[in-house]
PDB file of N, CA and C in Angstrom:
ATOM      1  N   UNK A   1     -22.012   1.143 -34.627  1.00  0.00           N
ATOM      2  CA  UNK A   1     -21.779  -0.057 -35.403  1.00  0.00           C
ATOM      3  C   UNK A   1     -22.551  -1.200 -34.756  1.00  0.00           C
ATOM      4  N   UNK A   2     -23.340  -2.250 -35.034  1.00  0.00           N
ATOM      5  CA  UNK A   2     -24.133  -3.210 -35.117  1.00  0.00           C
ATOM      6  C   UNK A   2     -23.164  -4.059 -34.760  1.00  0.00           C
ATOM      7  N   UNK A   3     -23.690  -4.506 -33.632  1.00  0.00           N
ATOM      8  CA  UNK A   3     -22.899  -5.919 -33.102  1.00  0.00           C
ATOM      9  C   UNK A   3     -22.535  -7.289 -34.451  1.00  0.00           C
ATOM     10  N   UNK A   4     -23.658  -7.103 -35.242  1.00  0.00           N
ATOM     11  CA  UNK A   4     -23.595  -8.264 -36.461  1.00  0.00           C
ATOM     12  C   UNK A   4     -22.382  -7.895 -37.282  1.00  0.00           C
ATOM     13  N   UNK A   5     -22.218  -6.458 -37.582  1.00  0.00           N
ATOM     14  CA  UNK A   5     -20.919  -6.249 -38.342  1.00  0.00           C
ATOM     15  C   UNK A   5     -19.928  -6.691 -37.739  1.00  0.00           C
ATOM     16  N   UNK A   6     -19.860  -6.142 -36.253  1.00  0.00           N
ATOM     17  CA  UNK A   6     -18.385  -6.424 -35.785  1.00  0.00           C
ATOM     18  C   UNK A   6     -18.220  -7.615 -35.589  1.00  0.00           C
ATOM     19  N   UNK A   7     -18.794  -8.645 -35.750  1.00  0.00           N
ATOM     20  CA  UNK A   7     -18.879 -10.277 -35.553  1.00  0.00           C
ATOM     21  C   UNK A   7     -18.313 -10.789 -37.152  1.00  0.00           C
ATOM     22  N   UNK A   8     -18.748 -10.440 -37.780  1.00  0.00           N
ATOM     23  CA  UNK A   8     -18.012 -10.207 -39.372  1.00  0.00           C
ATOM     24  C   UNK A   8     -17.184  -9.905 -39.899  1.00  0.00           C
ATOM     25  N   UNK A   9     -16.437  -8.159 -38.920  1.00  0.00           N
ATOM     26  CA  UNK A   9     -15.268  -7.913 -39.153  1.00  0.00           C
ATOM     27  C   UNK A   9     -14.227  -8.771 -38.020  1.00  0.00           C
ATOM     28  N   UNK A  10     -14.744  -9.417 -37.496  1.00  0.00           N
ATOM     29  CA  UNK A  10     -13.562 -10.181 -36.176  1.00  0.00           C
ATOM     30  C   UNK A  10     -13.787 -11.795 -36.705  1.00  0.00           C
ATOM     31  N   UNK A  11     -14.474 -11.442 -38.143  1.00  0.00           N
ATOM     32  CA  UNK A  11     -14.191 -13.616 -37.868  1.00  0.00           C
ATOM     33  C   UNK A  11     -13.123 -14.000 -38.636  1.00  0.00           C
ATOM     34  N   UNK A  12     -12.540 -13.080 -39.352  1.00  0.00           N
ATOM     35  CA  UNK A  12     -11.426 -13.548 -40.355  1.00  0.00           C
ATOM     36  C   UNK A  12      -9.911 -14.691 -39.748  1.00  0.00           C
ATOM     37  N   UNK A  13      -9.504 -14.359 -38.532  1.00  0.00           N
ATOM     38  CA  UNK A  13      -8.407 -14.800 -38.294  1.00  0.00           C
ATOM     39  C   UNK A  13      -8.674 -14.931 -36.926  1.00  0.00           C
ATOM     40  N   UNK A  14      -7.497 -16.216 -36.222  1.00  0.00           N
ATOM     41  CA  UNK A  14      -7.327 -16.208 -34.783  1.00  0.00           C
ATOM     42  C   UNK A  14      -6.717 -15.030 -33.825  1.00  0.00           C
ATOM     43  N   UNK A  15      -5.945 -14.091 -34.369  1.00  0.00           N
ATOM     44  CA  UNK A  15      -6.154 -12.734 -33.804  1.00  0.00           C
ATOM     45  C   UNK A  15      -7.276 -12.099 -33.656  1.00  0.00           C
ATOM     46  N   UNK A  16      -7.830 -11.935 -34.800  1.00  0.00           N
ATOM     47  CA  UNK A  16      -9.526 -11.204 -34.639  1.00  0.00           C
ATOM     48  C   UNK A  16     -10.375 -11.844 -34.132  1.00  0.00           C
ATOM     49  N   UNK A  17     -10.462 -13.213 -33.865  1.00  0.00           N
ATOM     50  CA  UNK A  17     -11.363 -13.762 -32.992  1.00  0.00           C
ATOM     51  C   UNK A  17     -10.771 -13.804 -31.208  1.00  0.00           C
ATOM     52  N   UNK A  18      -9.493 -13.356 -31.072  1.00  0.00           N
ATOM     53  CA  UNK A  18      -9.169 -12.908 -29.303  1.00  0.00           C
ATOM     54  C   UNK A  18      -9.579 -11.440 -28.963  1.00  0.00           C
ATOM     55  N   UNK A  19      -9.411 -10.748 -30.696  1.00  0.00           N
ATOM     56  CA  UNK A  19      -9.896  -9.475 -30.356  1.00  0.00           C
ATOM     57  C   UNK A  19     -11.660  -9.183 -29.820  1.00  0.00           C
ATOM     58  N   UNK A  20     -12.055 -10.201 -30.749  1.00  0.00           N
ATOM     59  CA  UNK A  20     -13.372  -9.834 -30.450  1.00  0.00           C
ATOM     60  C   UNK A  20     -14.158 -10.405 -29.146  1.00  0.00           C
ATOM     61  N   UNK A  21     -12.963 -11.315 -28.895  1.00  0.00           N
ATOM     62  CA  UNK A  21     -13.145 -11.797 -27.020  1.00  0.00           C
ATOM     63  C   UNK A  21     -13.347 -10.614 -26.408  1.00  0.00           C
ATOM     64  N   UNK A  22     -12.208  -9.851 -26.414  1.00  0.00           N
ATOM     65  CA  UNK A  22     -11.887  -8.848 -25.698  1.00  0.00           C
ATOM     66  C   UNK A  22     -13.086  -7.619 -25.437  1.00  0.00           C
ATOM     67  N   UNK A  23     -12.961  -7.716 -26.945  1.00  0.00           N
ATOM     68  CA  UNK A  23     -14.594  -6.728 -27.328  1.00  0.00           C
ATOM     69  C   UNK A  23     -15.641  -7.262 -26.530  1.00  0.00           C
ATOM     70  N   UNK A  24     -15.861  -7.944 -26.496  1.00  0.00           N
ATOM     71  CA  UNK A  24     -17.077  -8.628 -25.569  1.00  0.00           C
ATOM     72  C   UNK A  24     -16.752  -8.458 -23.865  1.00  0.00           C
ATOM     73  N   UNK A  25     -15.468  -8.668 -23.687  1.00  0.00           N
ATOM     74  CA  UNK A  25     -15.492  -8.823 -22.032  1.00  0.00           C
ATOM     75  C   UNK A  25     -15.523  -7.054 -21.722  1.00  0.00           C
ATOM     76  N   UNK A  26     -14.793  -6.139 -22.257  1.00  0.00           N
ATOM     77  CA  UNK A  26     -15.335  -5.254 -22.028  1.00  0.00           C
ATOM     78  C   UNK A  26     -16.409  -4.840 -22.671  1.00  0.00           C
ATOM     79  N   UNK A  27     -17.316  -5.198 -23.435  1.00  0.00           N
ATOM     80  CA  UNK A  27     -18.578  -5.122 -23.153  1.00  0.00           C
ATOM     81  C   UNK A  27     -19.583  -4.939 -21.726  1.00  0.00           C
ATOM     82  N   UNK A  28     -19.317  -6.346 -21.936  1.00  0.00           N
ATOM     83  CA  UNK A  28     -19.632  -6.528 -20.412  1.00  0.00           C
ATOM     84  C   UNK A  28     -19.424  -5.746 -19.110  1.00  0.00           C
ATOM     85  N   UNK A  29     -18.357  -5.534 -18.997  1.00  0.00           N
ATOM     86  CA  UNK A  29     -17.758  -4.759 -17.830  1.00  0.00           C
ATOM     87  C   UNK A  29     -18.108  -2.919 -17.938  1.00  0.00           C
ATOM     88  N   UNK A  30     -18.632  -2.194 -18.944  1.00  0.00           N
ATOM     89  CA  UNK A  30     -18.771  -1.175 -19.109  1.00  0.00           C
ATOM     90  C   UNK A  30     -20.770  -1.546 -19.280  1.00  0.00           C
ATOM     91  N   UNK A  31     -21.390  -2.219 -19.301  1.00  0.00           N
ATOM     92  CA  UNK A  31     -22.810  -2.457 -18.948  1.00  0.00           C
ATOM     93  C   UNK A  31     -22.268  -2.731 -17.494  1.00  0.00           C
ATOM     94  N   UNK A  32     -21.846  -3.614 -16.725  1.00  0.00           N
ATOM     95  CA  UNK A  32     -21.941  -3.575 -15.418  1.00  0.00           C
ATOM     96  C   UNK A  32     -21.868  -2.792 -14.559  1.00  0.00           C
ATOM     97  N   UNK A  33     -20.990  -1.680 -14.859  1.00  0.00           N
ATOM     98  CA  UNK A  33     -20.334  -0.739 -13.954  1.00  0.00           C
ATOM     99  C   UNK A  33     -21.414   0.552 -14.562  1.00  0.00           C
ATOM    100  N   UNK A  34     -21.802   0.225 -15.581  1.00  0.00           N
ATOM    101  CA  UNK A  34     -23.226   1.867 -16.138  1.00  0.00           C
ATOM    102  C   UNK A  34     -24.635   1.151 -15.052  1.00  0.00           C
ATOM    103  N   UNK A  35     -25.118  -0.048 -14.581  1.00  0.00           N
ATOM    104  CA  UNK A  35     -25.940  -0.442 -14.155  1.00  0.00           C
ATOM    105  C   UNK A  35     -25.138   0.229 -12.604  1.00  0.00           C
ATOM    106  N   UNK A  36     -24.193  -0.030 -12.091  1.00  0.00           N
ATOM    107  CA  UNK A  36     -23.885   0.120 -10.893  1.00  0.00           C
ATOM    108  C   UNK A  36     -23.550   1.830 -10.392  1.00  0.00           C
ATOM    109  N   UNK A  37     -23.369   2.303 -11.527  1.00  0.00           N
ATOM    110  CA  UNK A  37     -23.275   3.906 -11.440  1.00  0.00           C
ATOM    111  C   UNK A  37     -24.882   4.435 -11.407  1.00  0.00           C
ATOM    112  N   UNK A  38     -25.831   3.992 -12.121  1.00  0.00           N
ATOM    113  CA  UNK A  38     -27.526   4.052 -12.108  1.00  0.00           C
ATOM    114  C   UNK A  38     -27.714   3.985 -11.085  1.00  0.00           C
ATOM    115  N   UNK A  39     -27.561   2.763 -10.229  1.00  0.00           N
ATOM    116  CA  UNK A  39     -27.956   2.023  -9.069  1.00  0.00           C
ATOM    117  C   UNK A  39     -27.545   3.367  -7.745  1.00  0.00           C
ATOM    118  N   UNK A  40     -26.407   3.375  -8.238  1.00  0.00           N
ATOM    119  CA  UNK A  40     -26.153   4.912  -6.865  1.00  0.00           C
ATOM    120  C   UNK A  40     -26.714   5.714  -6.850  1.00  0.00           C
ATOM    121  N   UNK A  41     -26.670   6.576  -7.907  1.00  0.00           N
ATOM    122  CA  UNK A  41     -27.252   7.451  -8.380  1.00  0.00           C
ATOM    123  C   UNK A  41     -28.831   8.149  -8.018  1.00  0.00           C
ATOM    124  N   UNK A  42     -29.296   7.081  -8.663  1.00  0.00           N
ATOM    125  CA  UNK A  42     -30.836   6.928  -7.642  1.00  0.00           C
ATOM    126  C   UNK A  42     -30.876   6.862  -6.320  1.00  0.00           C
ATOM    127  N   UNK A  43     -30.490   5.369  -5.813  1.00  0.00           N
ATOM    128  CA  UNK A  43     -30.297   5.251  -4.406  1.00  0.00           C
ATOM    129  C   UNK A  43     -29.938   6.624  -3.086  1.00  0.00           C
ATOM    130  N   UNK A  44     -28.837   7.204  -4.077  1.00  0.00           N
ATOM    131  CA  UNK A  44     -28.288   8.018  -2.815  1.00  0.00           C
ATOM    132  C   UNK A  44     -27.678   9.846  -3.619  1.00  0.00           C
ATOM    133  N   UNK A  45     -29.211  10.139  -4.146  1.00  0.00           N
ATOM    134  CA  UNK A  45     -28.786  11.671  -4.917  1.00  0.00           C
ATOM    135  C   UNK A  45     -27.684  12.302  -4.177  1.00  0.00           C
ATOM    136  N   UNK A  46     -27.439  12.186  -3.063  1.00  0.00           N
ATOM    137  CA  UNK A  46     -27.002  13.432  -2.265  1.00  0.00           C
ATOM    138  C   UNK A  46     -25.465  12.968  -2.393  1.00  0.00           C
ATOM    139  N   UNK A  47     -24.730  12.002  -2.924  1.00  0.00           N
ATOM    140  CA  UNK A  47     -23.827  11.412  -3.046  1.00  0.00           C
ATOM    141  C   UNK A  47     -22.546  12.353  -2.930  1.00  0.00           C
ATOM    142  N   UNK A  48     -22.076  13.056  -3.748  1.00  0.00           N
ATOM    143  CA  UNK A  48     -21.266  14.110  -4.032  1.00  0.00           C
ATOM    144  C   UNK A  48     -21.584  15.002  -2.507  1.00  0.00           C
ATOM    145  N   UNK A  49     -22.165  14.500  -1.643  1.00  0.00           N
ATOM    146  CA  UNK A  49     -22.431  15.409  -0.394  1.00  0.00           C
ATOM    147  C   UNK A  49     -21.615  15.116   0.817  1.00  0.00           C
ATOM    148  N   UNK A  50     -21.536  13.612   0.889  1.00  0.00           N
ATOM    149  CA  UNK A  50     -20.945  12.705   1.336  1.00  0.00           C
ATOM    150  C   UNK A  50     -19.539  13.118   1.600  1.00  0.00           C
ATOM    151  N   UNK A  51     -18.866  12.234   2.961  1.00  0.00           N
ATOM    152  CA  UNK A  51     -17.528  11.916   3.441  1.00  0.00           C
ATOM    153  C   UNK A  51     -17.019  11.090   2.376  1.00  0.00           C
ATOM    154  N   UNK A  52     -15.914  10.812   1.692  1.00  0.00           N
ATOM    155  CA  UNK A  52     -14.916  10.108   1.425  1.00  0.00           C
ATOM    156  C   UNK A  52     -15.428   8.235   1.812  1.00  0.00           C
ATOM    157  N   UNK A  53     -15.082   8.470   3.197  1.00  0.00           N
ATOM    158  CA  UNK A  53     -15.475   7.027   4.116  1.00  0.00           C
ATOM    159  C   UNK A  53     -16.657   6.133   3.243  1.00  0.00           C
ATOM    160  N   UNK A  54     -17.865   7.497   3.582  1.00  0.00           N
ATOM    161  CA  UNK A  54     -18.945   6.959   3.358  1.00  0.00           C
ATOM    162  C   UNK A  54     -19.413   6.461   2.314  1.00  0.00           C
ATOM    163  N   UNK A  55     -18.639   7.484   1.149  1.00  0.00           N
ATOM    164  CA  UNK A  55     -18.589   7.149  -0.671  1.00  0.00           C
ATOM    165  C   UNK A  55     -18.070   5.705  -0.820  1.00  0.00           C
ATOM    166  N   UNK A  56     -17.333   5.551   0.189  1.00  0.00           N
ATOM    167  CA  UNK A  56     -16.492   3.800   0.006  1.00  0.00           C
ATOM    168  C   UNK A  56     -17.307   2.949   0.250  1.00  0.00           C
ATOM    169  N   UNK A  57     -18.223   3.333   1.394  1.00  0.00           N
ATOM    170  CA  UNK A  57     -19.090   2.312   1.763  1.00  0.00           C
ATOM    171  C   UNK A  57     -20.342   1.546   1.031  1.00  0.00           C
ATOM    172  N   UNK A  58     -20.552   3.112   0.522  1.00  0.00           N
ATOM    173  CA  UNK A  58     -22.267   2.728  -0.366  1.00  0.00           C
ATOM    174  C   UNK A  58     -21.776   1.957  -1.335  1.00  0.00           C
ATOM    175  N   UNK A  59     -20.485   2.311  -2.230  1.00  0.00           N
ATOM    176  CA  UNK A  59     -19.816   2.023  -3.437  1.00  0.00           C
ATOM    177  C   UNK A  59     -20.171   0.241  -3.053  1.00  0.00           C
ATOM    178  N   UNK A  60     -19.257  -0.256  -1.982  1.00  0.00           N
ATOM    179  CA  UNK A  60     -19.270  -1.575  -1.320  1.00  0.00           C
ATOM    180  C   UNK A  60     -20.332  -2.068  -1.389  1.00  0.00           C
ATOM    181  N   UNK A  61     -21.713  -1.461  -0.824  1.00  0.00           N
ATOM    182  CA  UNK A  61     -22.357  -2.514  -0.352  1.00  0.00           C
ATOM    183  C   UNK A  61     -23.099  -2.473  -2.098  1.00  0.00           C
ATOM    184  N   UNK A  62     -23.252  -1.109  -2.697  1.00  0.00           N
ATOM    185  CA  UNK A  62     -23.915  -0.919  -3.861  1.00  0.00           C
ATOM    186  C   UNK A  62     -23.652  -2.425  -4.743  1.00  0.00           C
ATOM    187  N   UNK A  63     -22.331  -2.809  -5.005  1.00  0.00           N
ATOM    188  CA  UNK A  63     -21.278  -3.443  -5.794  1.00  0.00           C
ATOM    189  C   UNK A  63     -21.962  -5.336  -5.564  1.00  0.00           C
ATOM    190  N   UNK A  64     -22.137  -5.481  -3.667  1.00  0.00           N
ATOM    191  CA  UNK A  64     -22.695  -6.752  -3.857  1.00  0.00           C
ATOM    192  C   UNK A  64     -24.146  -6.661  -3.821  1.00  0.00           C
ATOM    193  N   UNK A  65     -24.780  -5.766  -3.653  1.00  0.00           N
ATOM    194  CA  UNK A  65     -26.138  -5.346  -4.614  1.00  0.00           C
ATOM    195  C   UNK A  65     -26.221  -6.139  -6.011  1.00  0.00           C
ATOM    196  N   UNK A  66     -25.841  -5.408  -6.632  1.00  0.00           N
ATOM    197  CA  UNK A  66     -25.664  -5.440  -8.062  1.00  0.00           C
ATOM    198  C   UNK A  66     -25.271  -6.780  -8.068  1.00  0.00           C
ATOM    199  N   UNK A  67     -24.043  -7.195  -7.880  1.00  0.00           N
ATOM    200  CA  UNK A  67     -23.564  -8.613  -8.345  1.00  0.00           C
ATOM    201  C   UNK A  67     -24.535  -9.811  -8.000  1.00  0.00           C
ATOM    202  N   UNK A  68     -25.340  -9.122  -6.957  1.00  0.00           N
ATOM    203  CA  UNK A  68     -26.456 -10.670  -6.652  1.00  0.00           C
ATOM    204  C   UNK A  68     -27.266 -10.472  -7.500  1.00  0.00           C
ATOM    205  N   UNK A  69     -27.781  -9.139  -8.174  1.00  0.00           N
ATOM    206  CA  UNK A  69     -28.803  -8.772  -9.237  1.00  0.00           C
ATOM    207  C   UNK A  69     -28.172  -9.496 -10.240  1.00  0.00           C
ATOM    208  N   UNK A  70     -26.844  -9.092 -11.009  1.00  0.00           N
ATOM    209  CA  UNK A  70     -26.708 -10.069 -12.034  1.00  0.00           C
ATOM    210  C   UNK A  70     -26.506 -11.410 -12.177  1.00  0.00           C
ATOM    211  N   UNK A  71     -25.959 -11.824 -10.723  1.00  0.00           N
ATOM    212  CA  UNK A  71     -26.100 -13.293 -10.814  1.00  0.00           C
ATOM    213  C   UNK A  71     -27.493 -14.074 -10.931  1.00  0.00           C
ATOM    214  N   UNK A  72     -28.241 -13.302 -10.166  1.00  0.00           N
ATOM    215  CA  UNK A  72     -29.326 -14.077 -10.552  1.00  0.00           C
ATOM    216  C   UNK A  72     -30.206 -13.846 -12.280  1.00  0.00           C
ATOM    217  N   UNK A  73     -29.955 -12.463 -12.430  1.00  0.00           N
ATOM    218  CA  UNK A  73     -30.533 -13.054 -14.271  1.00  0.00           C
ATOM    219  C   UNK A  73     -29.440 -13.849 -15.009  1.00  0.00           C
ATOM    220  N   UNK A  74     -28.149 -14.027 -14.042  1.00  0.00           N
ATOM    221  CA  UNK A  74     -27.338 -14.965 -15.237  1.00  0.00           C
ATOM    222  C   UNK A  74     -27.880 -16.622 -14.665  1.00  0.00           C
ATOM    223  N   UNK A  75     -28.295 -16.819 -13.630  1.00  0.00           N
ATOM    224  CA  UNK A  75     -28.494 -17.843 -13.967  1.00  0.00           C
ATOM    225  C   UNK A  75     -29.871 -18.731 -14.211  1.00  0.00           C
ATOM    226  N   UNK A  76     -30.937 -17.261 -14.080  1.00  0.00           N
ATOM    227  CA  UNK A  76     -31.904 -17.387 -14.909  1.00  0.00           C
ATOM    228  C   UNK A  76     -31.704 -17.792 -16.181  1.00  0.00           C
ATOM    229  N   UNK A  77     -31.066 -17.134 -16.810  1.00  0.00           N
ATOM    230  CA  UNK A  77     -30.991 -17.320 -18.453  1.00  0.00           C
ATOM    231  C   UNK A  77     -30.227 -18.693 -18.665  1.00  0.00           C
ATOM    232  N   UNK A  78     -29.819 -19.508 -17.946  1.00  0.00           N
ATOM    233  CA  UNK A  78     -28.643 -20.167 -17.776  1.00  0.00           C
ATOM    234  C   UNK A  78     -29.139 -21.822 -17.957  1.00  0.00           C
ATOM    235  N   UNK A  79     -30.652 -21.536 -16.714  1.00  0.00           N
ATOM    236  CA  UNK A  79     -31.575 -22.619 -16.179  1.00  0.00           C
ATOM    237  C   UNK A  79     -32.371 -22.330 -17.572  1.00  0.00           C
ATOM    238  N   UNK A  80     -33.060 -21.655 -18.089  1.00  0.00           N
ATOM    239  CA  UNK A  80     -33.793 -21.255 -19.668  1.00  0.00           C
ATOM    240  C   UNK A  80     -33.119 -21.045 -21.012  1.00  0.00           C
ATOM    241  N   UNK A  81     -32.274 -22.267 -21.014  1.00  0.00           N
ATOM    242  CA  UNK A  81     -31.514 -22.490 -22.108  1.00  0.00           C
ATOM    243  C   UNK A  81     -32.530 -23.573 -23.005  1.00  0.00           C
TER     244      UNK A  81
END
């Protein structure tokens, strides 16, 4: 389904417009966490090879990886308004 529909089917009422909040924040959060599952993935094939410990660790540092990656295209796009 096309993001334009579902913006159409969520504009009718103030329920459907919290719903389609919602729709959006997990949006978001299921692109973040598919970029951060990529990001391992590559980084460290052998993953599933790994201690427990160590799975925690990469996860960690992977996580503020990523979050400085998206902060900075968010506030690229932010400054190019």
């Amino acid at each position: 389904m096309q993001l334009s529909n579902i913006r159409s089917e969520f504009a009718v009422g103030q329920s459907s417009e919290q719903l389609y909040k919602y729709y959006l924040h997990l949006n978001e959060f299921y692109r973040r966490e598919l970029v951060l599952v990529e990001y391992i993935l590559e980084q460290y094939p052998d993953l599933l090879l790994m201690p427990e410990w160590k799975i925690v660790k990469v996860m960690e540092k992977s996580e503020e990886l990523i979050e400085l990656k998206l902060s900075d295209i968010a506030s690229y796009y932010q400054q190019n308004k």
